[in-house]
C-alpha atoms as a PDB file:
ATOM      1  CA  UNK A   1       0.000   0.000   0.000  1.00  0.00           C
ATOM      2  CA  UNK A   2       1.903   3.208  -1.164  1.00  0.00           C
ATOM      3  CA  UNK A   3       2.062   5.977   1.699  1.00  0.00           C
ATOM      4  CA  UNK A   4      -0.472   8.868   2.169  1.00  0.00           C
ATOM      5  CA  UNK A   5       0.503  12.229   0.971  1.00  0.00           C
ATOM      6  CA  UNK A   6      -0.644  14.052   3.713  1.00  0.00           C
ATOM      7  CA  UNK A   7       0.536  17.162   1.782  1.00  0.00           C
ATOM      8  CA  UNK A   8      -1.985  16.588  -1.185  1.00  0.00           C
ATOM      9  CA  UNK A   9      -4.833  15.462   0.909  1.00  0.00           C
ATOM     10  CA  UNK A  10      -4.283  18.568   2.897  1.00  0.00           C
ATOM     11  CA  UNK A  11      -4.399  20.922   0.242  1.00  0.00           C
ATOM     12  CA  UNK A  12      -7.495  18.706  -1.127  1.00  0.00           C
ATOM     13  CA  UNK A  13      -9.245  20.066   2.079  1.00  0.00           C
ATOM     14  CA  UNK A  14      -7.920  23.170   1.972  1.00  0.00           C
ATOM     15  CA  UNK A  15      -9.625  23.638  -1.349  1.00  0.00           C
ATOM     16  CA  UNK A  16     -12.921  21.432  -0.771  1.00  0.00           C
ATOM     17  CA  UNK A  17     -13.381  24.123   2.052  1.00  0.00           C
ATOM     18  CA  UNK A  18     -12.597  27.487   0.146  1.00  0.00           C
ATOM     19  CA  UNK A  19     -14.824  26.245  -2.603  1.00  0.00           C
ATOM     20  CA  UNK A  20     -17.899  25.449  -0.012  1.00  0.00           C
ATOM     21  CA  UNK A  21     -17.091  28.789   1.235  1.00  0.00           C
ATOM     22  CA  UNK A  22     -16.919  30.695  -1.756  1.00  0.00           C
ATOM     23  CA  UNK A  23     -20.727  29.032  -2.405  1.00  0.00           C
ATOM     24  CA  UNK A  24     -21.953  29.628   0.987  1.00  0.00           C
ATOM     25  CA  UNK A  25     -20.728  33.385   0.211  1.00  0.00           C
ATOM     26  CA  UNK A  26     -21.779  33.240  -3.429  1.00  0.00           C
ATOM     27  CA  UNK A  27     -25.752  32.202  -1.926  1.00  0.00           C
ATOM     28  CA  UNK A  28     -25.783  34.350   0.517  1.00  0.00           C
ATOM     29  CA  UNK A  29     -24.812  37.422  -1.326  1.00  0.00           C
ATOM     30  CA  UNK A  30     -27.144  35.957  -4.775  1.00  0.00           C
ATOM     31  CA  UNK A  31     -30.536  38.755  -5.620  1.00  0.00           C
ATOM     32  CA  UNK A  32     -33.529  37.908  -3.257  1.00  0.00           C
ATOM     33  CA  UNK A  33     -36.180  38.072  -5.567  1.00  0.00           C
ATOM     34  CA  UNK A  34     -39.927  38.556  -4.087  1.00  0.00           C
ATOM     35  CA  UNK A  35     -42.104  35.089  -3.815  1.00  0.00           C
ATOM     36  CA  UNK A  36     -44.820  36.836  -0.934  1.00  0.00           C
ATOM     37  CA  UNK A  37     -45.444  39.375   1.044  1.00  0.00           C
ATOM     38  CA  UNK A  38     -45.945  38.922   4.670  1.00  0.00           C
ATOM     39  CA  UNK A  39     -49.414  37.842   5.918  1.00  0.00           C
ATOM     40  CA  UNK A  40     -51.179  40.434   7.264  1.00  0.00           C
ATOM     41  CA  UNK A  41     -55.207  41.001   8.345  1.00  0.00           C
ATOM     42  CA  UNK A  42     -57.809  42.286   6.042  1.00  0.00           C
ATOM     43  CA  UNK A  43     -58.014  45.788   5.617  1.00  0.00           C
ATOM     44  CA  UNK A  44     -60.918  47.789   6.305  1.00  0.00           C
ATOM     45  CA  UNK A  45     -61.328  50.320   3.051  1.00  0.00           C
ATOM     46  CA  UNK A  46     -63.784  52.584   3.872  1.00  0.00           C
ATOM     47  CA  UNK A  47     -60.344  53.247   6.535  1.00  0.00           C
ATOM     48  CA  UNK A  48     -58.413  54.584   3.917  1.00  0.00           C
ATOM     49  CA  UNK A  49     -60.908  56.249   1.809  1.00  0.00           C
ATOM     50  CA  UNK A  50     -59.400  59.655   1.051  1.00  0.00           C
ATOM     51  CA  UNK A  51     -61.558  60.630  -1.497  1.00  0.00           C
ATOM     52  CA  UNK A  52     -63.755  61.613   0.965  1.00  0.00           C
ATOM     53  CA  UNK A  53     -61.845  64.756   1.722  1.00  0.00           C
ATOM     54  CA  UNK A  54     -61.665  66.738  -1.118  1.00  0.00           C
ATOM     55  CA  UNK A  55     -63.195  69.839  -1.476  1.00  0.00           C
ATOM     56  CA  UNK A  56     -66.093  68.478  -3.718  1.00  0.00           C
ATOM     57  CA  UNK A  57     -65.426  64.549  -2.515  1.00  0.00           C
ATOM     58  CA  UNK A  58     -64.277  61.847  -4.941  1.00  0.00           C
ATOM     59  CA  UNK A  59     -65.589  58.489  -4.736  1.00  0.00           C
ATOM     60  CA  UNK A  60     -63.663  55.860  -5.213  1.00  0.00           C
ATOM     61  CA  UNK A  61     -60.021  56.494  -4.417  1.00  0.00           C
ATOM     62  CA  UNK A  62     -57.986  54.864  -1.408  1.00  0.00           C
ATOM     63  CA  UNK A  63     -54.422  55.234   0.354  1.00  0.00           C
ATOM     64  CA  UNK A  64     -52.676  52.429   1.945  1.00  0.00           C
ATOM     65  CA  UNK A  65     -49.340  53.483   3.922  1.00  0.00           C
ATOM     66  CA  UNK A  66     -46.890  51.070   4.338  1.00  0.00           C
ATOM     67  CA  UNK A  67     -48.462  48.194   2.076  1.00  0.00           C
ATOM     68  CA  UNK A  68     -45.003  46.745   1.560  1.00  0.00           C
ATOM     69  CA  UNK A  69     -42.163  46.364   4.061  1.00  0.00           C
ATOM     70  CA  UNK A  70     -38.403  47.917   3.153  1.00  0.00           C
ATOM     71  CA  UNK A  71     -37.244  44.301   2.787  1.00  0.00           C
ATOM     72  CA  UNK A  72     -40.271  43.338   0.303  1.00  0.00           C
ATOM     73  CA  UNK A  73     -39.357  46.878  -1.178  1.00  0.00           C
ATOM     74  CA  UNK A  74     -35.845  45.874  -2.189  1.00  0.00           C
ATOM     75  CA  UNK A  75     -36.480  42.468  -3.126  1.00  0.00           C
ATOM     76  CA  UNK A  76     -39.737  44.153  -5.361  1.00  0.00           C
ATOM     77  CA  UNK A  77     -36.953  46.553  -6.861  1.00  0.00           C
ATOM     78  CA  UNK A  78     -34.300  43.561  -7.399  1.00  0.00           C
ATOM     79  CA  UNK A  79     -36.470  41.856  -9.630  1.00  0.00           C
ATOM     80  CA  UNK A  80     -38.067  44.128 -11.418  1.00  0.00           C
ATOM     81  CA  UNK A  81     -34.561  45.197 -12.459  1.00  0.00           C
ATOM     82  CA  UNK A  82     -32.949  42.168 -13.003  1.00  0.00           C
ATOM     83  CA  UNK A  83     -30.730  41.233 -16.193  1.00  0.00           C
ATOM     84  CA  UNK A  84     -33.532  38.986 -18.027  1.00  0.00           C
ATOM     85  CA  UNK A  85     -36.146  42.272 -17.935  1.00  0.00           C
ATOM     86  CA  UNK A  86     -33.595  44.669 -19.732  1.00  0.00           C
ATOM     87  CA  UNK A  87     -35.204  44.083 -23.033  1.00  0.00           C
ATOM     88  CA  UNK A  88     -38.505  45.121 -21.489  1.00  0.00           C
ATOM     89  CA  UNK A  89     -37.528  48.800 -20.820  1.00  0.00           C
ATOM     90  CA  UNK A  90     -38.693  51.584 -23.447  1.00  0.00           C
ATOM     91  CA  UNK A  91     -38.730  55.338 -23.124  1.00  0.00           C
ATOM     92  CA  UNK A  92     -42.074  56.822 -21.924  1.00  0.00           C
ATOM     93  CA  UNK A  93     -43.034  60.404 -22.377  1.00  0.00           C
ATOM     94  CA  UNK A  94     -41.799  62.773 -19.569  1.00  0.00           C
ATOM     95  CA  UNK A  95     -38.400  61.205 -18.984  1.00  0.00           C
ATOM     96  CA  UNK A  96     -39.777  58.210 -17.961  1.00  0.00           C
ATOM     97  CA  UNK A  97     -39.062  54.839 -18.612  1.00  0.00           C
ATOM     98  CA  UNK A  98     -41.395  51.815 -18.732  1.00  0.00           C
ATOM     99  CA  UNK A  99     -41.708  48.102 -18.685  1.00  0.00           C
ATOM    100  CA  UNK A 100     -44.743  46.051 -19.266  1.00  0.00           C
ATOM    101  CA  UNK A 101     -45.597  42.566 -18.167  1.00  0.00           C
ATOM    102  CA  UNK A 102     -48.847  40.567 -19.678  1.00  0.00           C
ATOM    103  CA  UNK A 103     -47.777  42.860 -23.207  1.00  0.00           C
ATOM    104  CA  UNK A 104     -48.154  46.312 -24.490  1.00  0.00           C
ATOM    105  CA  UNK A 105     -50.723  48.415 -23.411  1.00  0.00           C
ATOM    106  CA  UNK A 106     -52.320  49.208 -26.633  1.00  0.00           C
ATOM    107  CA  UNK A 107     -52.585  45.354 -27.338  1.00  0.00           C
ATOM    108  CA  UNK A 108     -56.204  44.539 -26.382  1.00  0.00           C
ATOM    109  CA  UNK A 109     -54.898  40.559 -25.277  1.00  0.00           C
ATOM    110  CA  UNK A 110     -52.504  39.342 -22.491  1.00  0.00           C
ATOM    111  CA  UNK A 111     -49.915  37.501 -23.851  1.00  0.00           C
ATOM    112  CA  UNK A 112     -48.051  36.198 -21.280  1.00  0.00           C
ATOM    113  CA  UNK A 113     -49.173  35.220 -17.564  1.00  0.00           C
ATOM    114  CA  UNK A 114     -47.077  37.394 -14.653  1.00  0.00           C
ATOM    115  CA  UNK A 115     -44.040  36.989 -13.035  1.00  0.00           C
ATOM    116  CA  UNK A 116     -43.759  35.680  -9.536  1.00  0.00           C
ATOM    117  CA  UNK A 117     -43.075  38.963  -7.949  1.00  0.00           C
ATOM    118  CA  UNK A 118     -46.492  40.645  -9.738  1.00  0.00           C
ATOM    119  CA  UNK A 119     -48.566  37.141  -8.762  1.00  0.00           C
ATOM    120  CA  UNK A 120     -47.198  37.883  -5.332  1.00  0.00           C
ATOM    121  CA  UNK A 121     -48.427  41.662  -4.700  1.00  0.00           C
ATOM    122  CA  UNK A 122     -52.044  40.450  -6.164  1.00  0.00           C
ATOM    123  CA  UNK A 123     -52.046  37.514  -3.888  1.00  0.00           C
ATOM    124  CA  UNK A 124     -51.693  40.644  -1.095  1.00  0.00           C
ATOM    125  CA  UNK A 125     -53.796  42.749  -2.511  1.00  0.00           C
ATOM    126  CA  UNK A 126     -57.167  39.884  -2.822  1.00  0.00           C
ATOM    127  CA  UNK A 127     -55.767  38.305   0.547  1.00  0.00           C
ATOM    128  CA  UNK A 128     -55.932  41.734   2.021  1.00  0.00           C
ATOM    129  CA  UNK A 129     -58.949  42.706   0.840  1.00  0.00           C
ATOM    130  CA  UNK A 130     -58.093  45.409  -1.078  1.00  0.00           C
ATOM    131  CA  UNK A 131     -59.801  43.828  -3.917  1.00  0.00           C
ATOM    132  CA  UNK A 132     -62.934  41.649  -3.463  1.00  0.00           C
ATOM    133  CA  UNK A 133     -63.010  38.312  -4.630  1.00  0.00           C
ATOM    134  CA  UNK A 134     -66.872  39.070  -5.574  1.00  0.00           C
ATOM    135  CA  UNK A 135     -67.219  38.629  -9.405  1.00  0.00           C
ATOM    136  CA  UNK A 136     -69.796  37.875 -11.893  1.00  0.00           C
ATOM    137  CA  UNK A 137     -70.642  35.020 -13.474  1.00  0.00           C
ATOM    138  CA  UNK A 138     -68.249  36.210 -16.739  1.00  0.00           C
ATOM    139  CA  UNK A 139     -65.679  37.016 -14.677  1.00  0.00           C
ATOM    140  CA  UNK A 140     -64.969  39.885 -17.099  1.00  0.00           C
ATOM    141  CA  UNK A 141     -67.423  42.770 -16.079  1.00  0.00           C
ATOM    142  CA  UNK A 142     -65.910  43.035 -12.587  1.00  0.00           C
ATOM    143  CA  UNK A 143     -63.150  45.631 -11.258  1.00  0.00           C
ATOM    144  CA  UNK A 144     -62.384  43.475  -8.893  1.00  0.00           C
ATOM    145  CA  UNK A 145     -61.070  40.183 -11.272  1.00  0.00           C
ATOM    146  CA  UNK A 146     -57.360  40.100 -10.535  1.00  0.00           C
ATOM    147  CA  UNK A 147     -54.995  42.608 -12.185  1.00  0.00           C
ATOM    148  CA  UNK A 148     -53.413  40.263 -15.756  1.00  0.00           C
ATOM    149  CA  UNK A 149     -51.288  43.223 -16.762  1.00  0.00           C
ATOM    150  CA  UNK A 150     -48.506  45.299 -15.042  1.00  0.00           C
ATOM    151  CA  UNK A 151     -46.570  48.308 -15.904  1.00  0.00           C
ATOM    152  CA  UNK A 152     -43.474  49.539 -14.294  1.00  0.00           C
ATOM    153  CA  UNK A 153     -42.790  53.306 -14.422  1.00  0.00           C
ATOM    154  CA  UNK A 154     -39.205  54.321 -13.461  1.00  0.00           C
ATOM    155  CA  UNK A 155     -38.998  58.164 -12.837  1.00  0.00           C
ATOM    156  CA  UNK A 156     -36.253  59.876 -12.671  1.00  0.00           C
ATOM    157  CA  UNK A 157     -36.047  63.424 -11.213  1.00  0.00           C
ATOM    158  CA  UNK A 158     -37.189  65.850 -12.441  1.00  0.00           C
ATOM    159  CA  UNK A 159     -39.584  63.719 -14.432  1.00  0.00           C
ATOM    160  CA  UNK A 160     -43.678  63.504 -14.540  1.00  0.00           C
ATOM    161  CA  UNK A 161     -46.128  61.942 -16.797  1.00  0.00           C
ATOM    162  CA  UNK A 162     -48.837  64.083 -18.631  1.00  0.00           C
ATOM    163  CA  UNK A 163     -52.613  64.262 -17.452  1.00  0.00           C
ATOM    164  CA  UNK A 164     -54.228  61.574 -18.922  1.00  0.00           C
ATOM    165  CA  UNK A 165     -57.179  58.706 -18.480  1.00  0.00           C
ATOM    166  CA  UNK A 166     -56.104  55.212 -18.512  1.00  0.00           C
ATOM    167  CA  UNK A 167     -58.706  54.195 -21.212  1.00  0.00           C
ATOM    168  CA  UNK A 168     -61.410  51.387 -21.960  1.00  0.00           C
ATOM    169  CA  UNK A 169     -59.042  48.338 -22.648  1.00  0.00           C
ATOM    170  CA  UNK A 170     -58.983  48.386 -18.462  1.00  0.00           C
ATOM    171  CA  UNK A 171     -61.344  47.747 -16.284  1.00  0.00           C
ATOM    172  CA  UNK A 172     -62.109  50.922 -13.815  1.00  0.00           C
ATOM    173  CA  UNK A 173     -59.701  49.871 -10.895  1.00  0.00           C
ATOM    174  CA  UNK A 174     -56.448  50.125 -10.455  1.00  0.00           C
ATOM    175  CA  UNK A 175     -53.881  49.577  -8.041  1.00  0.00           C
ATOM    176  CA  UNK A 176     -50.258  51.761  -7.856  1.00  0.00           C
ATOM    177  CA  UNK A 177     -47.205  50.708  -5.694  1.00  0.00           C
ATOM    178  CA  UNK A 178     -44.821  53.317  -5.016  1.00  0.00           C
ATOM    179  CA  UNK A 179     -41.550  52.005  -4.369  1.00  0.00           C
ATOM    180  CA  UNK A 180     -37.949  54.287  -3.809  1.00  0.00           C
ATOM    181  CA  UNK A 181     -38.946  57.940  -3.969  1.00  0.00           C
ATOM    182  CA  UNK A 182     -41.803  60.385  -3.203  1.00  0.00           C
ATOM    183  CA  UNK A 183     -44.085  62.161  -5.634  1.00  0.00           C
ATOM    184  CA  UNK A 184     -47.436  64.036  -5.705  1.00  0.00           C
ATOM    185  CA  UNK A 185     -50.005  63.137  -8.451  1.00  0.00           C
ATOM    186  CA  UNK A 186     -52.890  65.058  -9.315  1.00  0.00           C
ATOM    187  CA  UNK A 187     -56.868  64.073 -10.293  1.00  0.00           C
ATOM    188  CA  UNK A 188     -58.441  66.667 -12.639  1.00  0.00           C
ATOM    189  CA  UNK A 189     -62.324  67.220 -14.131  1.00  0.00           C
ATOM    190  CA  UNK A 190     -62.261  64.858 -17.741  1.00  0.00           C
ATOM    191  CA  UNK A 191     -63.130  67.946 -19.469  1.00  0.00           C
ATOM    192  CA  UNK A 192     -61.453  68.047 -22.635  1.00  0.00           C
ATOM    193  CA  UNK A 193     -58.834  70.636 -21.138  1.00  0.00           C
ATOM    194  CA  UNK A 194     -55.399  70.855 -21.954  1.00  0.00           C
ATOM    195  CA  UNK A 195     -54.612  73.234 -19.856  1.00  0.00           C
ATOM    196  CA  UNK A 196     -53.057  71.176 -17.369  1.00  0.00           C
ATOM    197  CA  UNK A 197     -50.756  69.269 -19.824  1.00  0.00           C
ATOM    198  CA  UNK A 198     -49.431  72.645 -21.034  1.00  0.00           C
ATOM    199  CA  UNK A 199     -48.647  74.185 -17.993  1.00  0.00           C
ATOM    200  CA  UNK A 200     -48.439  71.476 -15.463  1.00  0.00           C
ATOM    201  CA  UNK A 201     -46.266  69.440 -16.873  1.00  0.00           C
ATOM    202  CA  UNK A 202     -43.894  71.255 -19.168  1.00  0.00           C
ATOM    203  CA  UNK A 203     -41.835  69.427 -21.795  1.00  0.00           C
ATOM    204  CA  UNK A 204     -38.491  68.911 -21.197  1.00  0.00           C
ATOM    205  CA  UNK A 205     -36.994  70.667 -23.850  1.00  0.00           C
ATOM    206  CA  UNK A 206     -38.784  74.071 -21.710  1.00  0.00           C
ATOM    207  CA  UNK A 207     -35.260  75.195 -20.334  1.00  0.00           C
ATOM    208  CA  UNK A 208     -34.199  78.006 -21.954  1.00  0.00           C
ATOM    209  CA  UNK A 209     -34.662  81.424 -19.936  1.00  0.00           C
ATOM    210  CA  UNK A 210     -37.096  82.674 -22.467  1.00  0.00           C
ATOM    211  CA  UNK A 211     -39.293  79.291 -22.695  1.00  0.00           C
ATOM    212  CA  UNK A 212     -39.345  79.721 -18.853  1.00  0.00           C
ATOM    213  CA  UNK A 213     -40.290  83.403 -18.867  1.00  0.00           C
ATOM    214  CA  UNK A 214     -43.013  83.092 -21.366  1.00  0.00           C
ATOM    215  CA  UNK A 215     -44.543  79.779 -19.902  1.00  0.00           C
ATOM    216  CA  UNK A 216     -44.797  81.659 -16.225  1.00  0.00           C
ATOM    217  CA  UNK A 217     -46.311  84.328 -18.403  1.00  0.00           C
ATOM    218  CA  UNK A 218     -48.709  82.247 -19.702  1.00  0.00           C
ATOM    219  CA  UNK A 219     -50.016  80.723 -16.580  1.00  0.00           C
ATOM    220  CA  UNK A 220     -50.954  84.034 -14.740  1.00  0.00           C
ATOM    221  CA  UNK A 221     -52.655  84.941 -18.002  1.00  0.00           C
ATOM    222  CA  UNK A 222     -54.749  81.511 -17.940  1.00  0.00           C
ATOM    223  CA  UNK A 223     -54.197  79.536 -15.084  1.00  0.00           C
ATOM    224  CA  UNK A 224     -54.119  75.583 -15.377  1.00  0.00           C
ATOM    225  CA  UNK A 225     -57.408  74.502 -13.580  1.00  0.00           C
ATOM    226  CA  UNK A 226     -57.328  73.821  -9.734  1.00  0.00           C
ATOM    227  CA  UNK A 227     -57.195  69.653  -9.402  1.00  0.00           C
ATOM    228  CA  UNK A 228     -60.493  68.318  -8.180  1.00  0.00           C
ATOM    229  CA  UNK A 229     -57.735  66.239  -5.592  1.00  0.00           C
ATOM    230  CA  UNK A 230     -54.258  65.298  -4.702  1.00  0.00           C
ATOM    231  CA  UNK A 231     -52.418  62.343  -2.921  1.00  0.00           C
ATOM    232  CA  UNK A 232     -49.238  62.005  -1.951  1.00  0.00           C
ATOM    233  CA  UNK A 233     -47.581  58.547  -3.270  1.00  0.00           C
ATOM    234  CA  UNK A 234     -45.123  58.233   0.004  1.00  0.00           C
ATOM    235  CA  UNK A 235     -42.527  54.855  -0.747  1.00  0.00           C
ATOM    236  CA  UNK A 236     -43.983  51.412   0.355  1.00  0.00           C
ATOM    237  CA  UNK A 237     -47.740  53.126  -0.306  1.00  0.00           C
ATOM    238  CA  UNK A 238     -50.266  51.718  -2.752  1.00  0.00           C
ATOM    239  CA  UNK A 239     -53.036  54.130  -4.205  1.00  0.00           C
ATOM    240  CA  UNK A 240     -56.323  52.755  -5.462  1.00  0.00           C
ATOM    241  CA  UNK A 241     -58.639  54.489  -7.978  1.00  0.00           C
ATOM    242  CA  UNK A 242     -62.096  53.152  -9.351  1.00  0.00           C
ATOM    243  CA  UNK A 243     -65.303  54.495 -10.623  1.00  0.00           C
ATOM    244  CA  UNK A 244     -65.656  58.004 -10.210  1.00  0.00           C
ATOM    245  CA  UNK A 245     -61.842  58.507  -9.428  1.00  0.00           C
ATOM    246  CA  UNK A 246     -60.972  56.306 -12.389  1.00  0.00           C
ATOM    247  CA  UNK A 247     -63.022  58.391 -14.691  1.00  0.00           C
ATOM    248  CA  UNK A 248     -60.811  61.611 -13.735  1.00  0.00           C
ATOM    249  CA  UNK A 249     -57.561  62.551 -15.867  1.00  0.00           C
ATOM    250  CA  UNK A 250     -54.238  62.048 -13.556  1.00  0.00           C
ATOM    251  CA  UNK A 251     -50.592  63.017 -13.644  1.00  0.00           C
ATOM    252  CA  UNK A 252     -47.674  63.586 -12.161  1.00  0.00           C
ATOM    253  CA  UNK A 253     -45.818  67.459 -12.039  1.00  0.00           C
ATOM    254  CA  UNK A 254     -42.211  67.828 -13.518  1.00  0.00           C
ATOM    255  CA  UNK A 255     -39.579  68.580 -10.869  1.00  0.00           C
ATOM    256  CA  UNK A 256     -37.687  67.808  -8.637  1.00  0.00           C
ATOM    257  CA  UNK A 257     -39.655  69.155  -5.462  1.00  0.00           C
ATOM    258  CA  UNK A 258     -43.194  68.927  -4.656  1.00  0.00           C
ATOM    259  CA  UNK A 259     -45.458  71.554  -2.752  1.00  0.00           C
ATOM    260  CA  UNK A 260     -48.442  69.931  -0.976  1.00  0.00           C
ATOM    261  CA  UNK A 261     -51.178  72.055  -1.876  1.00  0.00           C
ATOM    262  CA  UNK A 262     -54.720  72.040  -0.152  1.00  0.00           C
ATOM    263  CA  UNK A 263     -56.446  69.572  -2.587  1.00  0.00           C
ATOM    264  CA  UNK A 264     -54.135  67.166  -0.932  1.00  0.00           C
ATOM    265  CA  UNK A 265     -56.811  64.555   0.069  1.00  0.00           C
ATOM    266  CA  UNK A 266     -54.581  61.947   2.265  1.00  0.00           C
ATOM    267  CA  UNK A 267     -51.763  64.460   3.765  1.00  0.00           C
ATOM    268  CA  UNK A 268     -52.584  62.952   7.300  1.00  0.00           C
ATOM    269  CA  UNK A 269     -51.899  59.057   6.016  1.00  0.00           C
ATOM    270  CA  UNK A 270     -49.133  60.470   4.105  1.00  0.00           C
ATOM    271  CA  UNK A 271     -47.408  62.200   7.352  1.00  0.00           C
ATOM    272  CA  UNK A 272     -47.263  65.600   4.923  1.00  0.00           C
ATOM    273  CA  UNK A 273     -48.868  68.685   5.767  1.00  0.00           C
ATOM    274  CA  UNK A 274     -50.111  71.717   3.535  1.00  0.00           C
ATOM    275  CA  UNK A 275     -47.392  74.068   2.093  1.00  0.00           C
ATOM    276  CA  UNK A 276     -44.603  71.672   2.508  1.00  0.00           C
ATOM    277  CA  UNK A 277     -41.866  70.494   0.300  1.00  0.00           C
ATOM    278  CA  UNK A 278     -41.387  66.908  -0.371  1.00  0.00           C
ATOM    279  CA  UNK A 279     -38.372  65.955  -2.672  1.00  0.00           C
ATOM    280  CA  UNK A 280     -38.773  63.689  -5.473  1.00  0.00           C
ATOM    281  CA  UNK A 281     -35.538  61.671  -4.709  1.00  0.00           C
ATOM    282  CA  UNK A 282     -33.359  60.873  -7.345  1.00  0.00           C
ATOM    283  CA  UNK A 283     -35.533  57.360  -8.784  1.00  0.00           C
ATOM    284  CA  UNK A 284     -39.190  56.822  -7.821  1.00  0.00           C
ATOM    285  CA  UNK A 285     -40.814  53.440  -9.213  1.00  0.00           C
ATOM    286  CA  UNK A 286     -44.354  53.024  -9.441  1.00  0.00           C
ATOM    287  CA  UNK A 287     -45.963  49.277 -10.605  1.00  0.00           C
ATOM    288  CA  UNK A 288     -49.517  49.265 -11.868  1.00  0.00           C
ATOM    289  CA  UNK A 289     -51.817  46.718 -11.875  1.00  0.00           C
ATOM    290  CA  UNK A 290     -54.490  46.796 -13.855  1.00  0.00           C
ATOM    291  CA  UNK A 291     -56.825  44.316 -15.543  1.00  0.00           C
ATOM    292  CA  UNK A 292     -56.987  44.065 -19.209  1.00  0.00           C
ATOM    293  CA  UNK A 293     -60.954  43.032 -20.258  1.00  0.00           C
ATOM    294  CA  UNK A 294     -60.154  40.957 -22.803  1.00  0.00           C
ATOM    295  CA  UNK A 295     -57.930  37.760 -22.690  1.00  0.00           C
END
């Protein structure tokens, strides 16, 4: 029997025990994606009903605080950004950029089913009773049939998106997630007006000094119109709108500061109070779920 080499069985060891290591390392450090939220009891909506407080009330639009934790918050944000969705991304209007999941929004089908993070914020949002599990017998007709398509809005500072309804391919509820940053968004009269995307949201390409001088010009001659409400979209929050809430046009301000103004309907849930500034942050992500009524 030829003699052990303790020398090579040592550095056998030695290398059988770096490499279980460097995998114990490699899994612990590896992206958590999101699989669940955390179980948590019903809500109560009519609690967080902030339509209810504007000046001439709106019916049908609720604020949840905290509806995801920070760890469910980074894992949300890990993968929603991870390598395989890059070819998802495409420039939106107002500096934006956007992903969709379940296919593009003007397609009137879903062509795909959604990802295990999305499945898991709509198993929270039935489970939590944020959206009843009453339907009718097509299961088509009702706002409340789970969300089949999501969009991802990354905003970056001092973007916004322009006033504008979310049209008939949806049904009338949907559900936004605010995840990273802080922004205000705005619910105005479906009038026809387009005063609000004019002057509310200037284009980007508005930063010249005389483009700025004329545009202030041009609101104290005609003044966008007053929002019927306002909500502030705090990080971790989710904001529901349906029926009469749904039917108003919405946007988001370009900037990189926001001024609570008094048409904000939920600036007690939101911890903000009237007349003060809430930066943007640098990224804000918002996910939308929405139902498509065709599939």
């Amino acid at each position: 029997m030829p003699p052990l080499d303790l020398k090579r069985l040592f550095d056998e060891e030695r290398a059988r025990r770096r490499a279980a290591a460097g995998a114990s390392t490699s899994a612990e450090s590896a992206p958590e994606r999101l699989e669940a939220l955390e179980a948590r009891a019903a809500y109560s909506m009519t609690d967080h009903d902030v339509g209810r407080f504007a000046a001439e009330p709106v019916s049908g639009l609720f604020y949840v605080p905290e509806f995801v934790t920070e760890a469910e918050e980074r894992a949300l944000l890990r993968s929603i950004r991870a390598p395989e969705n890059d070819r998802r991304w495409t420039r939106g209007d107002g500096g934006r950029r956007v992903g969709n999941w379940g296919g593009k929004p003007s397609d009137a089908d879903v062509t795909e089913p959604l990802p295990v993070w999305a499945r898991a914020v709509v198993d929270a949002l039935f489970a939590r009773r944020v959206f009843s599990e009453t339907r009718d017998e097509t299961n088509e007709k009702s706002n409340d049939a789970p969300p089949n398509h999501v969009l991802v809005n990354e905003y970056r500072a001092p973007a916004g998106i322009f006033p504008h309804n979310d049209g008939g391919v949806y049904a009338p509820k949907v559900a936004i997630l605010t995840l990273e940053g802080d922004a205000l968004i705005d619910f105005w009269e479906n009038d026809g007006s387009d005063a609000a995307s004019d002057s509310t949201v200037p284009p980007e390409d508005h930063d010249a000094d005389e483009d700025k001088d004329e545009d202030e010009l041009n609101k104290k001659r005609n003044p966008p119109p007053a929002p019927r409400a306002q909500a502030a979209l705090r990080r971790r929050s989710l904001l529901v709108y349906e029926g009469e809430a749904y039917g108003l046009r919405h946007g988001i301000r370009k900037g990189f500061v926001d001024v609570v103004t008094s048409a904000c309907v939920n600036a007690e849930s939101a911890s903000v109070s009237v007349g003060a500034t809430v930066p943007r942050g640098e990224t804000r992500v918002s996910i939308v779920f929405v139902r498509k009524r065709r599939q």
